[in-house]
C-alpha atoms as a PDB file:
ATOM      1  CA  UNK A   1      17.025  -6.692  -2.064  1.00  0.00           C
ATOM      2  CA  UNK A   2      16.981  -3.000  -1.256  1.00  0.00           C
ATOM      3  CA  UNK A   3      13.602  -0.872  -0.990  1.00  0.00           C
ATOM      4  CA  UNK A   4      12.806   3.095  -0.142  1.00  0.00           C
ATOM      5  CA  UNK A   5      10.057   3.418   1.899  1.00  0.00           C
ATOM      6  CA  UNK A   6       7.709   5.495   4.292  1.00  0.00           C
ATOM      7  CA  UNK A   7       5.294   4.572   6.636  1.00  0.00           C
ATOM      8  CA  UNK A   8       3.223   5.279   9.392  1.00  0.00           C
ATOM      9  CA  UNK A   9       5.289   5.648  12.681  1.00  0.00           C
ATOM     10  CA  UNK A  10       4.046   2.955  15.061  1.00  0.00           C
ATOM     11  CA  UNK A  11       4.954   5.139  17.796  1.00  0.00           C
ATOM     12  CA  UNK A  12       2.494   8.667  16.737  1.00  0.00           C
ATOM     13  CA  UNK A  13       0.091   6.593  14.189  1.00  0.00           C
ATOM     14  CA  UNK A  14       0.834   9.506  11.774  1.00  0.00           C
ATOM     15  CA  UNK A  15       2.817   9.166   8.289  1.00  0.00           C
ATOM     16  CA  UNK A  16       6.203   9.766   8.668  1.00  0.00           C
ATOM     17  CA  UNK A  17       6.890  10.917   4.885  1.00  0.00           C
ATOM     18  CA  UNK A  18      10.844  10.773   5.409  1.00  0.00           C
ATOM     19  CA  UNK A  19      11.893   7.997   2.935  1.00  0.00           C
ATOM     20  CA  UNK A  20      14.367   4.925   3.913  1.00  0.00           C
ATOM     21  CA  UNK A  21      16.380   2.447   2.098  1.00  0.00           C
ATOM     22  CA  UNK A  22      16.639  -0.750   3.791  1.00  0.00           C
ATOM     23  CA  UNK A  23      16.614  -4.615   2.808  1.00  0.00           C
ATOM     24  CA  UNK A  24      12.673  -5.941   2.535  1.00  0.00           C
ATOM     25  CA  UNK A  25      12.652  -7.105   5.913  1.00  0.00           C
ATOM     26  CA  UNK A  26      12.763  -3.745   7.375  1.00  0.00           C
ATOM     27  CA  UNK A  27       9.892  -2.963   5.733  1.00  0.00           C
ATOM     28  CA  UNK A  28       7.893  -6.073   6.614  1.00  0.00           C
ATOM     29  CA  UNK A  29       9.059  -5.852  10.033  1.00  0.00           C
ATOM     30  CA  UNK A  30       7.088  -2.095   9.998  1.00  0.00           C
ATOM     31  CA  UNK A  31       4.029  -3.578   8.071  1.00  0.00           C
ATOM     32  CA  UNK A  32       3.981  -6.285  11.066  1.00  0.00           C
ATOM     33  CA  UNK A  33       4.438  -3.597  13.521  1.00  0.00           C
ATOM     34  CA  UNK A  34       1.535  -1.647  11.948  1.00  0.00           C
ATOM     35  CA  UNK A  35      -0.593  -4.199  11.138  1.00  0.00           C
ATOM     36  CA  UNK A  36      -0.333  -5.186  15.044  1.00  0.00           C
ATOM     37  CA  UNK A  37      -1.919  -2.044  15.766  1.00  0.00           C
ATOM     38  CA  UNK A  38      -4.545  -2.120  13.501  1.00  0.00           C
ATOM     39  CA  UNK A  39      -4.027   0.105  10.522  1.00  0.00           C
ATOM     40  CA  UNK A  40      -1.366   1.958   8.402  1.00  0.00           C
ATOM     41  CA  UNK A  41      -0.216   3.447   5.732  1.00  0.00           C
ATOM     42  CA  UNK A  42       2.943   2.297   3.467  1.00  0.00           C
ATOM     43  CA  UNK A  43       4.542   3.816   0.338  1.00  0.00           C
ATOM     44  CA  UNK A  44       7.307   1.822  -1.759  1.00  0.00           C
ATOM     45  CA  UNK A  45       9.488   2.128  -5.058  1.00  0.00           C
ATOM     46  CA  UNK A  46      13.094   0.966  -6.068  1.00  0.00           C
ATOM     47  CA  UNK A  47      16.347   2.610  -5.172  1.00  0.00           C
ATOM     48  CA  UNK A  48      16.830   3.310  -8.488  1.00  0.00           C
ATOM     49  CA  UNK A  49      13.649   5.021 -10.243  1.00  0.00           C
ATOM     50  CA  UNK A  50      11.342   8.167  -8.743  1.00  0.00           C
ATOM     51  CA  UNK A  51       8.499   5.935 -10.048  1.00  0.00           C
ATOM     52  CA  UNK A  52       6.308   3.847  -9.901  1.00  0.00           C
ATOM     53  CA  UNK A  53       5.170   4.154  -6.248  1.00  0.00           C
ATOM     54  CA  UNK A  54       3.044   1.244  -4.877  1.00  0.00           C
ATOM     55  CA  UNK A  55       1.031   2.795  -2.085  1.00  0.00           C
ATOM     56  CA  UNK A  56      -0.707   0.150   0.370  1.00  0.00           C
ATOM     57  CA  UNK A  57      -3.540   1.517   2.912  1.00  0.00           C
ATOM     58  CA  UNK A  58      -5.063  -0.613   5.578  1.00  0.00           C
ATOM     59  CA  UNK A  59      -6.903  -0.703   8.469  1.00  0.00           C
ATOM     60  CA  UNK A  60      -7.958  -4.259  10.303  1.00  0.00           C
ATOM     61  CA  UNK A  61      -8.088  -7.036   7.738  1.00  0.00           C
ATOM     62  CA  UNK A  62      -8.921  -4.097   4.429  1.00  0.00           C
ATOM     63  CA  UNK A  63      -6.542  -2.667   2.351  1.00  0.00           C
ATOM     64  CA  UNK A  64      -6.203  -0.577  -0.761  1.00  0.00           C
ATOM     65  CA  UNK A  65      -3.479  -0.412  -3.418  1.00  0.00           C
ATOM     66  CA  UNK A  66      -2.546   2.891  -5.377  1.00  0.00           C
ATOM     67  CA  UNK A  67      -0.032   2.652  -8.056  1.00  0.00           C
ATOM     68  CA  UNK A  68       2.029   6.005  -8.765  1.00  0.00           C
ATOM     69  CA  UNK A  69       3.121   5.919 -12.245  1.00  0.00           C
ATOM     70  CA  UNK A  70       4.017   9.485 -12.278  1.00  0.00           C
ATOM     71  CA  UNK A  71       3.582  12.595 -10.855  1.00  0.00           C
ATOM     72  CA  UNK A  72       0.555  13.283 -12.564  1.00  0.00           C
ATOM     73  CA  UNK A  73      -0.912   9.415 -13.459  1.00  0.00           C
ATOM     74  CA  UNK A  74      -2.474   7.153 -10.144  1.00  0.00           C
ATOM     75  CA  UNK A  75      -4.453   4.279 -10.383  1.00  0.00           C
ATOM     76  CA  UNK A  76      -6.340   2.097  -7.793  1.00  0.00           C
ATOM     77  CA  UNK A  77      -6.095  -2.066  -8.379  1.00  0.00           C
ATOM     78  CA  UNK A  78      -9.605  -3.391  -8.678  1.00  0.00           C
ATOM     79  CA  UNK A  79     -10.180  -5.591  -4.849  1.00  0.00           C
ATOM     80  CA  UNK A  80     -10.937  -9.355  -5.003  1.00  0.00           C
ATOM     81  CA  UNK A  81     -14.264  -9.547  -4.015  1.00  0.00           C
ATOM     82  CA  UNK A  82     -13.815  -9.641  -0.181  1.00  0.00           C
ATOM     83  CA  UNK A  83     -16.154  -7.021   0.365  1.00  0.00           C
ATOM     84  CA  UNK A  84     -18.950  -6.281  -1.623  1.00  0.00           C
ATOM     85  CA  UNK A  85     -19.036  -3.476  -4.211  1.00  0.00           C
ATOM     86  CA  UNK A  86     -21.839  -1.541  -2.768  1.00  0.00           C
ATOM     87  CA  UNK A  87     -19.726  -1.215   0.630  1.00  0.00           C
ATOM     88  CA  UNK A  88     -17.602   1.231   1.903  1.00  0.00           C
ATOM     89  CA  UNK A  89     -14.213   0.725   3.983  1.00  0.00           C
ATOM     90  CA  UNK A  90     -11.728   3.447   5.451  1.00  0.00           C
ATOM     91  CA  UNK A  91      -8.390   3.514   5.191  1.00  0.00           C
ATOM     92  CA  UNK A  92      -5.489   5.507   6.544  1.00  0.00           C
ATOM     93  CA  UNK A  93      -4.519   7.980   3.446  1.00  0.00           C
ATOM     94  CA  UNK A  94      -1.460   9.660   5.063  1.00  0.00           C
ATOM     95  CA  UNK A  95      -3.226  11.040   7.938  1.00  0.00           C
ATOM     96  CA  UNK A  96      -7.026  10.684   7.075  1.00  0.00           C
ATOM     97  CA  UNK A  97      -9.207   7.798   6.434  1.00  0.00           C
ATOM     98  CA  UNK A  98     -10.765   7.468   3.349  1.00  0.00           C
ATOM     99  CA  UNK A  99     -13.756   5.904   2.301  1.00  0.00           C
ATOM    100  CA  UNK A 100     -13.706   3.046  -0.839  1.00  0.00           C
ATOM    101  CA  UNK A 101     -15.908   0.964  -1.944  1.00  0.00           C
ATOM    102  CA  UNK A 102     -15.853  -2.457  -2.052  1.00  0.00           C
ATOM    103  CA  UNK A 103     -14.570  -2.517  -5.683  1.00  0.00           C
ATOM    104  CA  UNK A 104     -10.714  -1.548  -4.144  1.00  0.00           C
ATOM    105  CA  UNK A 105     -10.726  -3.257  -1.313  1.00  0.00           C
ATOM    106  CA  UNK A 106      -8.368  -6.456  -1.018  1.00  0.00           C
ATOM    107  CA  UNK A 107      -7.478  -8.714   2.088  1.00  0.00           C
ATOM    108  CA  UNK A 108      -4.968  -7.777   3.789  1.00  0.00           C
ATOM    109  CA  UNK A 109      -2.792 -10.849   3.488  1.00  0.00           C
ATOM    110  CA  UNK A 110      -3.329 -10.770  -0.281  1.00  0.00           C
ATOM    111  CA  UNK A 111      -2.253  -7.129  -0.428  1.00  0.00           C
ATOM    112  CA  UNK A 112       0.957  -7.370   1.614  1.00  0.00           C
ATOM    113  CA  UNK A 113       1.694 -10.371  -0.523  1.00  0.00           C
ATOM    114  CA  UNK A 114       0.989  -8.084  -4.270  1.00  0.00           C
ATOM    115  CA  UNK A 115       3.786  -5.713  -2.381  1.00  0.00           C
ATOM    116  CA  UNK A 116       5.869  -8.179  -1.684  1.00  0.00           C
ATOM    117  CA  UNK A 117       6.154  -9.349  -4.753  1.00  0.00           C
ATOM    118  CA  UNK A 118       6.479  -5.791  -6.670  1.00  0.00           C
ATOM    119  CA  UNK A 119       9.409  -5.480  -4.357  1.00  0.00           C
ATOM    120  CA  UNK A 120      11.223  -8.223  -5.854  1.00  0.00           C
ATOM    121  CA  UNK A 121      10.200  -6.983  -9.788  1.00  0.00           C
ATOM    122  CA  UNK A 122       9.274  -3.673  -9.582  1.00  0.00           C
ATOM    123  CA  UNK A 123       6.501  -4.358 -12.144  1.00  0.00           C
ATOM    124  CA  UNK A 124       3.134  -3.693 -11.386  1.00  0.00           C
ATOM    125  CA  UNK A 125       1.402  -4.653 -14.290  1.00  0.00           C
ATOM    126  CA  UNK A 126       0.871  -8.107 -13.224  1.00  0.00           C
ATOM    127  CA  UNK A 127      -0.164  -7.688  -9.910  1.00  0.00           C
ATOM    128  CA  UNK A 128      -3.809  -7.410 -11.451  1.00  0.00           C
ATOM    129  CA  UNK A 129      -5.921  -5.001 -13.048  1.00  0.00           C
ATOM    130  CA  UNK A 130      -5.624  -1.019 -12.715  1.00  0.00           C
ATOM    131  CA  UNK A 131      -8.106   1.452 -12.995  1.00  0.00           C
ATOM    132  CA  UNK A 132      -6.786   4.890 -13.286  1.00  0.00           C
ATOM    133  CA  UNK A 133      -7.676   7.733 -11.813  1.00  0.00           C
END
């Protein structure tokens, strides 16, 4: 199964917005890479369709899921109680962290896995629930 992608570069910690099409395990050898360095910052969508864009930011054992439905529509999926909702985590957005609060934030191993999966269906619907921005 083929996947475009950008990520952070391992080697300058920035984004490197330059997208490539490779089989999944490409990109989960990146995430792994990443993820061994403590944060990153990972944007996917079929080979076939602009859109949507699942977006996953994360930095130690946080992340945060965007979806891009379109140019103009993004939405956040509502985190699984790992850290409370009155408490803020950063995350690598491109090249700055950004604050959420604990309503967005998901464990990491639960987030790679909601990617994994919209890699193999390219639906995002079920991953959970969406709350637009």
């Amino acid at each position: 199964m083929s996947v475009v992608w950008a990520a952070t570069s391992p080697e300058s910690g920035l984004f490197h917005p330059v997208e490539r099409c490779s089989e999944v395990k490409d990109l989960s050898d990146r995430f792994n890479e990443l993820r061994s360095r403590g944060q990153g910052y990972v944007e996917v969508r079929s080979p076939n369709r602009e859109f949507p864009v699942l977006i996953l930011a994360f930095r130690d054992d946080h992340a945060v899921v965007h979806l891009m439905s379109s140019t103009e529509r993004m939405s956040l999926l509502v985190g699984d109680g790992t850290v409370p909702s009155d408490a803020e985590v950063e995350v690598p957005i491109m090249d700055d962290l950004a604050a959420f609060t604990g309503d967005f934030v998901l464990d990491i191993d639960r987030a790679w896995d909601l990617l994994h999966s919209f890699t193999q269906t390219q639906a995002a619907g079920p991953l959970g629930e969406w709350c637009e921005l």
